[in-house]
Protein backbone atom coordinates (compact mmCIF):
# COMPACT_ATOMS: atom_id res chain seq x y z
CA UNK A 1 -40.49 -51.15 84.88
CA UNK A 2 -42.59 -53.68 83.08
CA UNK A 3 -42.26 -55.62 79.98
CA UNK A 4 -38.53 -54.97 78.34
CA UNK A 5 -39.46 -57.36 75.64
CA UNK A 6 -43.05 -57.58 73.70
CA UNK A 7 -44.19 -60.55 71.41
CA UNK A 8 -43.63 -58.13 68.86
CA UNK A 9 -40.42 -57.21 69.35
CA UNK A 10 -39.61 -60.91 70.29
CA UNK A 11 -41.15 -61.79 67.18
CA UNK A 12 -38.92 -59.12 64.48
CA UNK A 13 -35.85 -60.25 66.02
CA UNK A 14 -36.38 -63.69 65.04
CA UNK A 15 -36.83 -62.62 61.84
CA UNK A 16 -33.82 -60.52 61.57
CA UNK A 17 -31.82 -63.70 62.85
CA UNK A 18 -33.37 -65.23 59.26
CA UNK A 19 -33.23 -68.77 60.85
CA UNK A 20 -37.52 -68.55 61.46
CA UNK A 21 -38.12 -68.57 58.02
CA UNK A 22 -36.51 -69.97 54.99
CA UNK A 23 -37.43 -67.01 52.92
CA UNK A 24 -34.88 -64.93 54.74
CA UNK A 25 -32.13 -66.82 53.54
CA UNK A 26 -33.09 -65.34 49.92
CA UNK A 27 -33.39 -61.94 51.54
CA UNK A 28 -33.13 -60.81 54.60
CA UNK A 29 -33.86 -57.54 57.60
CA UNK A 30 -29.87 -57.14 57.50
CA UNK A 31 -28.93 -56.32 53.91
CA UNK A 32 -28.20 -59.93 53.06
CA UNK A 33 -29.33 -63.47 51.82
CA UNK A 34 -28.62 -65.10 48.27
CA UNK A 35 -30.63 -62.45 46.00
CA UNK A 36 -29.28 -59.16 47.74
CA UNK A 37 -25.96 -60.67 46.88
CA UNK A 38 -26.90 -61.44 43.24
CA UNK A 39 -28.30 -58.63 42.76
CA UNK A 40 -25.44 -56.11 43.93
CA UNK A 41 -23.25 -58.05 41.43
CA UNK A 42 -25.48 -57.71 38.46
CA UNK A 43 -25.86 -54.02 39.51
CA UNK A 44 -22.00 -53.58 38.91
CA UNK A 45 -21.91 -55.77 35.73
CA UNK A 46 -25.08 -54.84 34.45
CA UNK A 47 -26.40 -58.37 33.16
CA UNK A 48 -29.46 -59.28 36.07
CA UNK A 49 -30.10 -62.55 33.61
CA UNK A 50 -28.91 -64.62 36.70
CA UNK A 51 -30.61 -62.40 39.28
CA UNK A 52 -34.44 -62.77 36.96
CA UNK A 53 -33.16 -66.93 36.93
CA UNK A 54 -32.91 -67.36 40.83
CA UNK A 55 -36.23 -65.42 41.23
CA UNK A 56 -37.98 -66.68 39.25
CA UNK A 57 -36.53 -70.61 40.52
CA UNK A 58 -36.35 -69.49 44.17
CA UNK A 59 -38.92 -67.17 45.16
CA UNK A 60 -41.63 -69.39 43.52
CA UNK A 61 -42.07 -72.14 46.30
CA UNK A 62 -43.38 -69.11 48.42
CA UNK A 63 -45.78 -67.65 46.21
CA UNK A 64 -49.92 -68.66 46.31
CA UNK A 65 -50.02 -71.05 43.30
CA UNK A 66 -46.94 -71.09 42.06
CA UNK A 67 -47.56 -66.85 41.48
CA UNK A 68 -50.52 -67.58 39.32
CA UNK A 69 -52.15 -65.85 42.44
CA UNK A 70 -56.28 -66.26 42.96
CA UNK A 71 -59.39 -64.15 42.00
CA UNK A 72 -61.03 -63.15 44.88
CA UNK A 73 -64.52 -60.80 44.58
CA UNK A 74 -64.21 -57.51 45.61
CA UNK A 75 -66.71 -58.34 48.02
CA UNK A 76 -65.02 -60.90 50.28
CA UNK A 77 -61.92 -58.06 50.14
CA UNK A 78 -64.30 -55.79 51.32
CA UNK A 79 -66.07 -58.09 54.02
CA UNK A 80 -62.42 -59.02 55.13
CA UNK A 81 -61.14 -55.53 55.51
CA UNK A 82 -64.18 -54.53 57.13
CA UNK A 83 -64.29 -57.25 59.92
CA UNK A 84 -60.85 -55.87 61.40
CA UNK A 85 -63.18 -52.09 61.77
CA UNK A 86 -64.92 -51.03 64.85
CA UNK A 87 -68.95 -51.70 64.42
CA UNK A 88 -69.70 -47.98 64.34
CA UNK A 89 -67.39 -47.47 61.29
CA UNK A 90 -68.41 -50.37 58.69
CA UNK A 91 -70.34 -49.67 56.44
CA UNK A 92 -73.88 -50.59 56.42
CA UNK A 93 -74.50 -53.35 53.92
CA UNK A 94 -70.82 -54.58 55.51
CA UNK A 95 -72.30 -54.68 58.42
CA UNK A 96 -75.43 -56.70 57.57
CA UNK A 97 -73.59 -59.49 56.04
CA UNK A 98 -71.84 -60.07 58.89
CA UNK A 99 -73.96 -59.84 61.50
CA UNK A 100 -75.86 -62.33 59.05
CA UNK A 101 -72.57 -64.69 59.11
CA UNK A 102 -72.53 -64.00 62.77
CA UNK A 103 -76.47 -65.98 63.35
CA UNK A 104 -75.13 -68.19 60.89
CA UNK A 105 -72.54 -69.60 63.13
CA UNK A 106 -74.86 -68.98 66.43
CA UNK A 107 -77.01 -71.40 64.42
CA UNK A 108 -74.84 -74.07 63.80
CA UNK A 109 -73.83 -73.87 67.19
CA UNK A 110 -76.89 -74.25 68.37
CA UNK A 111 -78.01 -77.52 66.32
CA UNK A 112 -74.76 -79.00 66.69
CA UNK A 113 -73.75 -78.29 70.50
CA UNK A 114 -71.65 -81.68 71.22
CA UNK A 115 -73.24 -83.85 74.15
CA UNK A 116 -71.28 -84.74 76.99
């Protein structure tokens, strides 16, 4: 009756295949990939110099800048997390700035509506 499959669950079985992203061959939904294997070795030897190598060499490609990260103000974080609440539950100044980003783009849509 229905849907069997959502784009969800479509969506976390391709990752658990690890073929959708290269990260999962480094670790993956199934116990496995190159560092889960490291890593249970240097568990049983004790030395995780090799294990600290590899992440440090592998896992950086898929950090923001190179895992230097970014600053970000606390008030974009805020804006951000805010724009995902309902209305009634932002709160006030939140709400303000967005509305206020919200005219913004009305704006600019209005001056620069394309001809056809």
């Amino acid at each position: 009756m229905g849907n069997t499959e959502s784009n969800v669950t479509s969506s976390v079985k391709k990752q658990s295949e690890g073929v959708s992203q290269p990260i999962y061959q480094l670790v993956d939904l199934k116990d496995g990939g190159e560092l889960i294997t490291m890593m249970k070795e240097a568990s049983k030897t004790k030395n995780y110099d090799e294990v600290e190598k590899a992440i440090r060499t592998k896992v950086e490609p898929f950090l923001y800048n190179k895992g230097e990260g970014m600053l970000i103000p606390i008030s974009e974080i805020v804006i951000t997390r805010n724009k995902d609440r309902p209305k009634h539950k932002q709160l006030p100044i939140v709400k303000s700035i967005l509305e206020r980003e919200a005219e913004k783009k009305e704006e600019v849509k209005r001056v620069y509506k394309p001809r056809l």
